[in-house]
Structure formats: C-alpha cells, structure tokens
PDB file of N, CA and C in Angstrom:
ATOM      1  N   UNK A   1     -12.460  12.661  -2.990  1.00  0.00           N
ATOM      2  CA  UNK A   1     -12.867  12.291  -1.651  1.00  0.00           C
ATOM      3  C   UNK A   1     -13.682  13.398  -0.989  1.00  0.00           C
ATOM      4  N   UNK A   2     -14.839  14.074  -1.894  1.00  0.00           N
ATOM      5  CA  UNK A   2     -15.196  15.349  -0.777  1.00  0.00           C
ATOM      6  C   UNK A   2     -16.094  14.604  -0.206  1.00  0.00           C
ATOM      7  N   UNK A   3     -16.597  13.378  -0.469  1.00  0.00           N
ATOM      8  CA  UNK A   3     -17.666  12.942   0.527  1.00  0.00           C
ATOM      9  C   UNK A   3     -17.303  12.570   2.283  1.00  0.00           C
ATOM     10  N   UNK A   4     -16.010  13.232   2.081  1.00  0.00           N
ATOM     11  CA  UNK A   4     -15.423  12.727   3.307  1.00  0.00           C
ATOM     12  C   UNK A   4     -14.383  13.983   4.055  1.00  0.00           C
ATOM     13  N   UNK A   5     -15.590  15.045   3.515  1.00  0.00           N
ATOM     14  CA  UNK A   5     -15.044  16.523   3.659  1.00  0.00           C
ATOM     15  C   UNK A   5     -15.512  17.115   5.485  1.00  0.00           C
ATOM     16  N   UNK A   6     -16.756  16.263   5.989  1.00  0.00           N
ATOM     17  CA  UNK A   6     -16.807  16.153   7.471  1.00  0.00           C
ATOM     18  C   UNK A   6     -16.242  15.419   8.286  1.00  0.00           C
ATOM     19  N   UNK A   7     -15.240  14.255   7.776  1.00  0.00           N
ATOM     20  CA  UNK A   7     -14.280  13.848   8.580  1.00  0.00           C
ATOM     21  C   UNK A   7     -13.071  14.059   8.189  1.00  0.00           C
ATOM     22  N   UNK A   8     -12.871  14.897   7.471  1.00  0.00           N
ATOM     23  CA  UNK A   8     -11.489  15.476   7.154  1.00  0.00           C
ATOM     24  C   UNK A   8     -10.497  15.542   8.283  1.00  0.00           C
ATOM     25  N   UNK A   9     -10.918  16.992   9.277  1.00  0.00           N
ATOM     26  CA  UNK A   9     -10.443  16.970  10.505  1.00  0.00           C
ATOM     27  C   UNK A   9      -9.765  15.867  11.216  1.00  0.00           C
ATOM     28  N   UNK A  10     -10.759  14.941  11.506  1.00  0.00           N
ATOM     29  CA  UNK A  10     -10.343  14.089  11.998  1.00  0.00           C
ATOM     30  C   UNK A  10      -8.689  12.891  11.537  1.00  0.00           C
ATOM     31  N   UNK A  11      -9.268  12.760   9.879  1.00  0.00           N
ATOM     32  CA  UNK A  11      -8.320  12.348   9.115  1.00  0.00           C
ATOM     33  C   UNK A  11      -7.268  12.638   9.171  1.00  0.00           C
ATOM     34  N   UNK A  12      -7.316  13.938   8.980  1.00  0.00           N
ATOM     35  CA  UNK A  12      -5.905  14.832   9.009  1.00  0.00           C
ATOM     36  C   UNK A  12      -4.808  14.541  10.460  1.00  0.00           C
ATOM     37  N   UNK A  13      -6.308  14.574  11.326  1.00  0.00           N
ATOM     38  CA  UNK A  13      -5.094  14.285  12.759  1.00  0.00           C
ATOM     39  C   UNK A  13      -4.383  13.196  13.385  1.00  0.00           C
ATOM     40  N   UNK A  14      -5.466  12.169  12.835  1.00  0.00           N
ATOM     41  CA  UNK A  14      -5.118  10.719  12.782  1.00  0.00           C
ATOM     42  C   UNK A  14      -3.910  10.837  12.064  1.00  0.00           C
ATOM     43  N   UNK A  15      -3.361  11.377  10.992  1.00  0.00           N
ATOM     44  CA  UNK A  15      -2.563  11.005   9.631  1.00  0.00           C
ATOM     45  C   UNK A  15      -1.050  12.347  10.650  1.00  0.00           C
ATOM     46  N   UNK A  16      -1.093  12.845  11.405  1.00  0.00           N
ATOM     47  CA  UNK A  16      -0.190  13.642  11.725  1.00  0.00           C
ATOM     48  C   UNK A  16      -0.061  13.708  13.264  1.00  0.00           C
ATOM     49  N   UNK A  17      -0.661  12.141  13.674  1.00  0.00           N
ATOM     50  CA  UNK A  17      -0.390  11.392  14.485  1.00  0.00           C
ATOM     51  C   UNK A  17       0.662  10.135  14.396  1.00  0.00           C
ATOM     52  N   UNK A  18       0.194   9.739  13.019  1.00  0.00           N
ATOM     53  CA  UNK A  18       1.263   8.375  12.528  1.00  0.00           C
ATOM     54  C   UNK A  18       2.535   9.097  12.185  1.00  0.00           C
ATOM     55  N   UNK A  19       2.531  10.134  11.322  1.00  0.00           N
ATOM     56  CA  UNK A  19       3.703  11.123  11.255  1.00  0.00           C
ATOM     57  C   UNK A  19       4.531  11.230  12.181  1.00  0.00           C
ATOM     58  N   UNK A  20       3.981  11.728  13.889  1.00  0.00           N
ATOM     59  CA  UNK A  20       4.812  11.637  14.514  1.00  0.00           C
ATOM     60  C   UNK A  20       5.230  10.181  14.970  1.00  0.00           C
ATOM     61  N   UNK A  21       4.642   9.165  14.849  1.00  0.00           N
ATOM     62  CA  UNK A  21       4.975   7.927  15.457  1.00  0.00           C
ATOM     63  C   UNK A  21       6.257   7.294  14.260  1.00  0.00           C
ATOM     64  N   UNK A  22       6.074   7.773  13.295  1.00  0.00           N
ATOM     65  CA  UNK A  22       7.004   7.515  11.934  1.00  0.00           C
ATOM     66  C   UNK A  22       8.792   7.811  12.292  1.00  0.00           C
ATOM     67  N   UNK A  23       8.187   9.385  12.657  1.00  0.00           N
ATOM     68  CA  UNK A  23       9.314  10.310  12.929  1.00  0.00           C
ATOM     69  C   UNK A  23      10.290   9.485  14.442  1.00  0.00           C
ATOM     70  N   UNK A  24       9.424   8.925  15.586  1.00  0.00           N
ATOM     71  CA  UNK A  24      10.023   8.365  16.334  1.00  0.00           C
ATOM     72  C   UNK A  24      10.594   7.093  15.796  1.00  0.00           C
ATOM     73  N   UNK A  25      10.237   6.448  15.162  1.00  0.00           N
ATOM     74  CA  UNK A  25      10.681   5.108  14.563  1.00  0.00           C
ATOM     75  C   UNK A  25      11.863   5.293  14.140  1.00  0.00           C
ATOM     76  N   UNK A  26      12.026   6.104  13.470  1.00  0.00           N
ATOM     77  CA  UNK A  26      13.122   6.790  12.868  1.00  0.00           C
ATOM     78  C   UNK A  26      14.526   7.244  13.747  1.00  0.00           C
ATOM     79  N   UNK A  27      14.185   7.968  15.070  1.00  0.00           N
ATOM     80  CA  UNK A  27      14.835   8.388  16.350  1.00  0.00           C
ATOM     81  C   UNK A  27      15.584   7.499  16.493  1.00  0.00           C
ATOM     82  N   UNK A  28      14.915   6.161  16.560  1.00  0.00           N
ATOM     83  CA  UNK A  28      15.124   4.778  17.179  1.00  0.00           C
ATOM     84  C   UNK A  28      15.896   4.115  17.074  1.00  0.00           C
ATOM     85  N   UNK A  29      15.724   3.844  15.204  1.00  0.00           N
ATOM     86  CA  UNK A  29      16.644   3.414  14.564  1.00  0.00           C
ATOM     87  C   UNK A  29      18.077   4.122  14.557  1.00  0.00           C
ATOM     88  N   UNK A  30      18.173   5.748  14.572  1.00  0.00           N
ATOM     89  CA  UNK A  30      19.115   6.113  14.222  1.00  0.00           C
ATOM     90  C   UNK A  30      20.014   6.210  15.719  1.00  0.00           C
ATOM     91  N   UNK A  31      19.331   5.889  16.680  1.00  0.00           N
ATOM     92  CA  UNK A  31      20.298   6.353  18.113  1.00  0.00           C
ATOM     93  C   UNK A  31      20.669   4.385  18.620  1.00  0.00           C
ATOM     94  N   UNK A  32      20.035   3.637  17.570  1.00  0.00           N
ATOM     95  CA  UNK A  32      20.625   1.905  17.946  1.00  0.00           C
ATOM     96  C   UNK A  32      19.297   1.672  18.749  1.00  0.00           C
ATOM     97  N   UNK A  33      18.314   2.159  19.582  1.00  0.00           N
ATOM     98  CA  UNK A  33      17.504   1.860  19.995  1.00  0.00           C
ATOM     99  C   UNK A  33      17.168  -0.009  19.754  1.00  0.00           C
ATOM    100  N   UNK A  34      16.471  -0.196  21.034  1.00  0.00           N
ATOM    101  CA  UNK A  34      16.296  -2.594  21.434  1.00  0.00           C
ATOM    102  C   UNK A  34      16.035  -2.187  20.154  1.00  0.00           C
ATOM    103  N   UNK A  35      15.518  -4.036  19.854  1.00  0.00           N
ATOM    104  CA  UNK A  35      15.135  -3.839  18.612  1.00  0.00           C
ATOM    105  C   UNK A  35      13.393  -3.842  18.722  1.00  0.00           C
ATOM    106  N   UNK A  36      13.448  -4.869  20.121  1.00  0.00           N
ATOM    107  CA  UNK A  36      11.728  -4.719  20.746  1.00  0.00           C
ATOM    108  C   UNK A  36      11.192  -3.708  20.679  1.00  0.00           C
ATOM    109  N   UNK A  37      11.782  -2.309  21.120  1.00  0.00           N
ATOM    110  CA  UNK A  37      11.122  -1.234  21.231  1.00  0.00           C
ATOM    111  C   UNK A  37      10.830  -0.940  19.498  1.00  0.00           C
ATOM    112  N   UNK A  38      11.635  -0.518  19.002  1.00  0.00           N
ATOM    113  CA  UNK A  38      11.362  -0.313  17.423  1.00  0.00           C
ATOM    114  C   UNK A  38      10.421  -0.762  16.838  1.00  0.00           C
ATOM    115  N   UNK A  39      10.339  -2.260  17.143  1.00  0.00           N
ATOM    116  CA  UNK A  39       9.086  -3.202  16.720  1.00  0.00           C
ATOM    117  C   UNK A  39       7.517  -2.355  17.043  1.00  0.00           C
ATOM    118  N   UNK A  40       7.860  -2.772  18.431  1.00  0.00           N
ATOM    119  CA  UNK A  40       6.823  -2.129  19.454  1.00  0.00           C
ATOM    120  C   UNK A  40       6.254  -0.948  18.571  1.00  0.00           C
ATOM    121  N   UNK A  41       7.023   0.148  18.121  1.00  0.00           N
ATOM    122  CA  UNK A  41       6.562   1.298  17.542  1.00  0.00           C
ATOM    123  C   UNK A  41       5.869   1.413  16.165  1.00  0.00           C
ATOM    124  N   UNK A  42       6.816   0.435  15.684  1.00  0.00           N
ATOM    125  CA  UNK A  42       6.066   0.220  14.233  1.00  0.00           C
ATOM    126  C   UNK A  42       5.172  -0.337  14.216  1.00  0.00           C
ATOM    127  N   UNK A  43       4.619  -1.430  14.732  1.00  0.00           N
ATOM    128  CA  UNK A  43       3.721  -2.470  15.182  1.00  0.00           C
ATOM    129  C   UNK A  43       2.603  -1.104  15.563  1.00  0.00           C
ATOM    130  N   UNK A  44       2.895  -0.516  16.250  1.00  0.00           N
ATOM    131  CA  UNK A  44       1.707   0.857  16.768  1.00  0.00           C
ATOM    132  C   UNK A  44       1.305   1.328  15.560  1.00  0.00           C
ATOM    133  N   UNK A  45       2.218   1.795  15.104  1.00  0.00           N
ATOM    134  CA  UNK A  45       1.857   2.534  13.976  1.00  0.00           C
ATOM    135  C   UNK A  45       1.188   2.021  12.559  1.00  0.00           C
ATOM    136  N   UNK A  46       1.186   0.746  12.689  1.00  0.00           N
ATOM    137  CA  UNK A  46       0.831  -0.104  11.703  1.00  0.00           C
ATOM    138  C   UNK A  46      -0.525   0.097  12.142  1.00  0.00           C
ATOM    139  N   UNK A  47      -0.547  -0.529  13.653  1.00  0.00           N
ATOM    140  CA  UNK A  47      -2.010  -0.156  13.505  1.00  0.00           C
ATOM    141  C   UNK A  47      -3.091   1.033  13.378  1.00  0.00           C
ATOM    142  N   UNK A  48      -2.721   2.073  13.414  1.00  0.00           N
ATOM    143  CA  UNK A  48      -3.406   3.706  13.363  1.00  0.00           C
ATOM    144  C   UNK A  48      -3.307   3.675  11.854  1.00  0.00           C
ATOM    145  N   UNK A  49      -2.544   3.079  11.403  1.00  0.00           N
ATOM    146  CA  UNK A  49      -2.481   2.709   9.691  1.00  0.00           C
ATOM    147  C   UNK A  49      -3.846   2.279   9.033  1.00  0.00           C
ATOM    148  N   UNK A  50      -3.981   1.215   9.928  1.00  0.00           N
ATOM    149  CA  UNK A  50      -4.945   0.723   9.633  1.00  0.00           C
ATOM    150  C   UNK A  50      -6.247   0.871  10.246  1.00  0.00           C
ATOM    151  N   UNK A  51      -6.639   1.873  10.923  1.00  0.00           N
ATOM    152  CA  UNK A  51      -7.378   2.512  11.751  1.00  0.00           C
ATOM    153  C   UNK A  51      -7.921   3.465  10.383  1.00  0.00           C
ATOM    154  N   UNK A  52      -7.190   4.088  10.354  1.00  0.00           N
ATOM    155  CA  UNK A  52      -7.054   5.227   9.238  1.00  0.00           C
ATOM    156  C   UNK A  52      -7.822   4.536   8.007  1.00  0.00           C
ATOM    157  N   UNK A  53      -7.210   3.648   7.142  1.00  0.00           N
ATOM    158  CA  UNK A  53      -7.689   2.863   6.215  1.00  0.00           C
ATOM    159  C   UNK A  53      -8.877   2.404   6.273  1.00  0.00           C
ATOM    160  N   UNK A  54      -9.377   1.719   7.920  1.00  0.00           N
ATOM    161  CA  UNK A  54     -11.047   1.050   7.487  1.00  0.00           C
ATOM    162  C   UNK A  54     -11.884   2.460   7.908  1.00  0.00           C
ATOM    163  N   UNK A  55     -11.327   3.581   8.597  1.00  0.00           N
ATOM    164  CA  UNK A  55     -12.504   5.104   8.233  1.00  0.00           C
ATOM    165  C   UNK A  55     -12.193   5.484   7.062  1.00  0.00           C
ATOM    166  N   UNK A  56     -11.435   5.460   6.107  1.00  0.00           N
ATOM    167  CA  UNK A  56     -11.763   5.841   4.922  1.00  0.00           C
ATOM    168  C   UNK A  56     -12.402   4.959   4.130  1.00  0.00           C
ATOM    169  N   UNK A  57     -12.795   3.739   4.011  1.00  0.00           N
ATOM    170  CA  UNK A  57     -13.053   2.876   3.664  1.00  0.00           C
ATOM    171  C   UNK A  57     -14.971   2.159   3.978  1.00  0.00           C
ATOM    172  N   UNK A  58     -15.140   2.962   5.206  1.00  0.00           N
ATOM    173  CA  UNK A  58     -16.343   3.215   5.952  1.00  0.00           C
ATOM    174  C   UNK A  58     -16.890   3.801   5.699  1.00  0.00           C
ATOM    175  N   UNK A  59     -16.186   5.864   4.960  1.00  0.00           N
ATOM    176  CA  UNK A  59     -16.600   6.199   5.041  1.00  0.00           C
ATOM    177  C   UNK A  59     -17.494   6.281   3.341  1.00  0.00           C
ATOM    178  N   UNK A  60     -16.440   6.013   2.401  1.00  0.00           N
ATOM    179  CA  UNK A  60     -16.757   5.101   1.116  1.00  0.00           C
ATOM    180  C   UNK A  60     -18.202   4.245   1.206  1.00  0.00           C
ATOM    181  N   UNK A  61     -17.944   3.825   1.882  1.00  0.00           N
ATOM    182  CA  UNK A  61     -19.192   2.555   2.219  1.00  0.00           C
ATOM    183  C   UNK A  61     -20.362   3.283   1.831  1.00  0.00           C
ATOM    184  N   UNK A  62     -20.088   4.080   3.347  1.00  0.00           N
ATOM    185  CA  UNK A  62     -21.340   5.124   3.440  1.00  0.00           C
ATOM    186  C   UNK A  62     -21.960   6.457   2.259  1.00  0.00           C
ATOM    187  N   UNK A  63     -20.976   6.546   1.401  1.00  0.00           N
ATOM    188  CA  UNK A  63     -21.155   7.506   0.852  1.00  0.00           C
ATOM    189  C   UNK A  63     -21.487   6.791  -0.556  1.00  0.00           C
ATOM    190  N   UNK A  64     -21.019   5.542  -1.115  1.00  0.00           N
ATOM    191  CA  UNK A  64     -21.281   5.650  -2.149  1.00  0.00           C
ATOM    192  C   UNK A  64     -22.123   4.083  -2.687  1.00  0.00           C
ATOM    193  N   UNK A  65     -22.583   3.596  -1.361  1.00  0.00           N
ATOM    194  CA  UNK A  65     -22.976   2.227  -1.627  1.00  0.00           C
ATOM    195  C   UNK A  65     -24.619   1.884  -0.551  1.00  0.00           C
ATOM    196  N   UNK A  66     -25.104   2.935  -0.194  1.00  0.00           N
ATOM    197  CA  UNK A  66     -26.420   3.106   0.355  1.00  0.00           C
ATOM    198  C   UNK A  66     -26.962   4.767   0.140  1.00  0.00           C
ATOM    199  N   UNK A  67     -27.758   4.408   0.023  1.00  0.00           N
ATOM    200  CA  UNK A  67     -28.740   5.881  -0.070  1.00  0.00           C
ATOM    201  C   UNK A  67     -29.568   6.140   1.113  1.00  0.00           C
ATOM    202  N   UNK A  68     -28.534   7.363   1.320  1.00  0.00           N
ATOM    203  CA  UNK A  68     -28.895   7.524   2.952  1.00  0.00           C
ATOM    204  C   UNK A  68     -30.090   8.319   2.759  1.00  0.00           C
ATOM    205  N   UNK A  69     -31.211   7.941   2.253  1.00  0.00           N
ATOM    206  CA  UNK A  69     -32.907   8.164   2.790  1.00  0.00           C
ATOM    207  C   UNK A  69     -32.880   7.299   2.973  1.00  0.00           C
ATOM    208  N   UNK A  70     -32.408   5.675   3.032  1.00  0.00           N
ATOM    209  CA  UNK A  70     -32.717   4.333   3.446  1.00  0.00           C
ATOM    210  C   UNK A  70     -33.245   4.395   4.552  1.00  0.00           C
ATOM    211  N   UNK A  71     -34.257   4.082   5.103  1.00  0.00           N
ATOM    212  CA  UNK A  71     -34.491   3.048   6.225  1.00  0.00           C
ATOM    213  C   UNK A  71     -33.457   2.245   7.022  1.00  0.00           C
ATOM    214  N   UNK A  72     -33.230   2.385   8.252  1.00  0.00           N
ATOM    215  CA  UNK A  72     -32.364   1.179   8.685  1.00  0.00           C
ATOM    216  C   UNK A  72     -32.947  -0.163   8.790  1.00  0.00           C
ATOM    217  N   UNK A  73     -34.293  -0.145   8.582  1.00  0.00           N
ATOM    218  CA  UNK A  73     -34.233  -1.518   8.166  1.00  0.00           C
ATOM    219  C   UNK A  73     -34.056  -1.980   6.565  1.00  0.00           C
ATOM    220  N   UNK A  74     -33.674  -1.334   5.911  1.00  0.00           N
ATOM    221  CA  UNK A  74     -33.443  -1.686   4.484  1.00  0.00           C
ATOM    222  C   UNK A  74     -32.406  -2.356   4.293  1.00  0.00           C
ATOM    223  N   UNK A  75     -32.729  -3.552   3.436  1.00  0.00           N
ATOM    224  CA  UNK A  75     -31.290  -4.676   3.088  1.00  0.00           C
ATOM    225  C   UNK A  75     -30.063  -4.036   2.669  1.00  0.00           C
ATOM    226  N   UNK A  76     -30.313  -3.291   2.208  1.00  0.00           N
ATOM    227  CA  UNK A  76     -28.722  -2.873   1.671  1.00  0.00           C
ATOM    228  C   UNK A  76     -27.953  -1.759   2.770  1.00  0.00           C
ATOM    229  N   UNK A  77     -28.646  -1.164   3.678  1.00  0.00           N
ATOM    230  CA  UNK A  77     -28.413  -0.479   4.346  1.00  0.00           C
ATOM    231  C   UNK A  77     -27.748  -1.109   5.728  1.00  0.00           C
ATOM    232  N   UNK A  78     -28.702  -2.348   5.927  1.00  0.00           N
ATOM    233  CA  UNK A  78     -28.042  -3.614   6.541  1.00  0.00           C
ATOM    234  C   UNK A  78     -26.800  -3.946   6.679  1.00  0.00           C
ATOM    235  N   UNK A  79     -26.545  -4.416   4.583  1.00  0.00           N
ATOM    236  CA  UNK A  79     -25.613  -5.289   4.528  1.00  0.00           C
ATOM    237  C   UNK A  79     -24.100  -4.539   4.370  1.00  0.00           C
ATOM    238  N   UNK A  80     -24.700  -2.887   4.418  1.00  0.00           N
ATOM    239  CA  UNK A  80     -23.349  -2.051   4.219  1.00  0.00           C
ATOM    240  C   UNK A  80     -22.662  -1.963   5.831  1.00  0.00           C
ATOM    241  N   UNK A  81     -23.455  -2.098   6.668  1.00  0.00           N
ATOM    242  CA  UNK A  81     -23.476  -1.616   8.050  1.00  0.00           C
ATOM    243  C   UNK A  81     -22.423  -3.124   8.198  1.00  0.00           C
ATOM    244  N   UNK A  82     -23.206  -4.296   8.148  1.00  0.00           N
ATOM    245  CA  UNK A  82     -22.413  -5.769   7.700  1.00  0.00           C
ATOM    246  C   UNK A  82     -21.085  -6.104   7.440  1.00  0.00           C
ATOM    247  N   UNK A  83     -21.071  -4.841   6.339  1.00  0.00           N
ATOM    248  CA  UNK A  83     -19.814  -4.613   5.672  1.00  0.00           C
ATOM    249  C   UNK A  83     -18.577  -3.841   6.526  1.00  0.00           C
ATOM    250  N   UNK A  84     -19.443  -2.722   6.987  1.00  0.00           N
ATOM    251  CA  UNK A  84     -18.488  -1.849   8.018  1.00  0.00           C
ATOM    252  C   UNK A  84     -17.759  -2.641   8.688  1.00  0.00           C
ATOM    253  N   UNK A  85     -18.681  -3.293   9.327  1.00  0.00           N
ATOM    254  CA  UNK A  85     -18.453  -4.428  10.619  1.00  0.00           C
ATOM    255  C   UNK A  85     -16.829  -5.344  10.338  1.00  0.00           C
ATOM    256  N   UNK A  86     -17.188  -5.848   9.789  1.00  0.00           N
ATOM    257  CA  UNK A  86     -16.298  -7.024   8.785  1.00  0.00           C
ATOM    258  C   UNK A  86     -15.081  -6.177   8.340  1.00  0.00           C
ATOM    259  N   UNK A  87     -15.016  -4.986   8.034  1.00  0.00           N
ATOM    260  CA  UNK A  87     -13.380  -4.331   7.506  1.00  0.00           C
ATOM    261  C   UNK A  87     -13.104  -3.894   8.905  1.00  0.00           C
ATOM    262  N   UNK A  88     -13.686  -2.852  10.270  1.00  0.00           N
ATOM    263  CA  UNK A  88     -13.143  -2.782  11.056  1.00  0.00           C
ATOM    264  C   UNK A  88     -12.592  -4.333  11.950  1.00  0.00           C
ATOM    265  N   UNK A  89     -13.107  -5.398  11.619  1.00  0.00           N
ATOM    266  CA  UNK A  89     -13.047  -6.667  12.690  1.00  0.00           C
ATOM    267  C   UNK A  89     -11.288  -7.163  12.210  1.00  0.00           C
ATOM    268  N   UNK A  90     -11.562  -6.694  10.664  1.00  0.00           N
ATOM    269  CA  UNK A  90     -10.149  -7.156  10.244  1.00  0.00           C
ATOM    270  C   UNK A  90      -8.452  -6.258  10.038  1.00  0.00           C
ATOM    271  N   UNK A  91      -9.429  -4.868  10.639  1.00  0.00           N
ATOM    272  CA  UNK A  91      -8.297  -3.571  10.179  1.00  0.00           C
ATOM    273  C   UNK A  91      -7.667  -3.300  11.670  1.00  0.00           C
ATOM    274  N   UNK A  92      -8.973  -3.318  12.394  1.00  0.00           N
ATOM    275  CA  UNK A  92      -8.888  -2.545  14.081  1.00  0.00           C
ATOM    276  C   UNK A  92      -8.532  -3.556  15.168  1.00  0.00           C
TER     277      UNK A  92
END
C-alpha cells in the first residue's frame, strides 16, 4: 500500500478513532449499558468502518486504474472518478 503513503496520516487517525469508539462499545457492554445506546455506537462505528474502506479503496482507484497524466476529460479517468462516486454512495 505505499501508494497510499500521503494519506497514511490520515488513515491512521481515522483507524484510532474507530479504536476508541470500539473500546467504548466495549465500556457499554461491560457496565449493562440500554441496549439502544450500544447499537447507537456500533452502528457509528460501522460507519467510520466504512468511511475508512471506500478511502482506501479510492485511493486504489486512483493509484492503480488511471494514469494520472490523464486529462480529465479522458474516458477512463471519467469512469474511475464514476467509480469513486458509486463506492462512496454505497459505503458513506
């Protein structure tokens, strides 16, 4: 994954963000916590899950399925952008 060595940072914090949301889930369960709230948390965390998943997945896109001298008007450059579109509509 070094093509994804300038959003590392970011990755990392996203990923030790869900950590702590993990770690509360956990709190939750162990002190009897509703069961709504628990939900509530995991349900959060599911989604930064998947937040996480379509930028790595984006960033894939970008790195290994257009040749970034492309043109933005170039079809494939298009249909990757297309593509982006379509995994965040279904992740985020």
């Amino acid at each position: 994954m070094d093509h994804i060595g300038k959003e590392k940072k970011k990755l990392l914090n996203r990923l030790k963000r869900m950590r702590g949301q993990i770690e509360a889930i956990a709190r939750a369960v162990e002190e009897d916590r509703d069961c709504a709230r628990v939900l509530q948390q995991a349900t959060a965390c599911r989604g930064a899950l998947d937040g996480f998943i379509a930028e790595v997945i984006e960033d894939h896109i970008r790195a290994h399925l257009i040749d970034p001298a492309a043109a933005p008007d170039n079809p494939q450059r298009k249909a990757a952008d297309d593509l982006v579109a379509i995994v965040h509509a279904y992740l985020t």
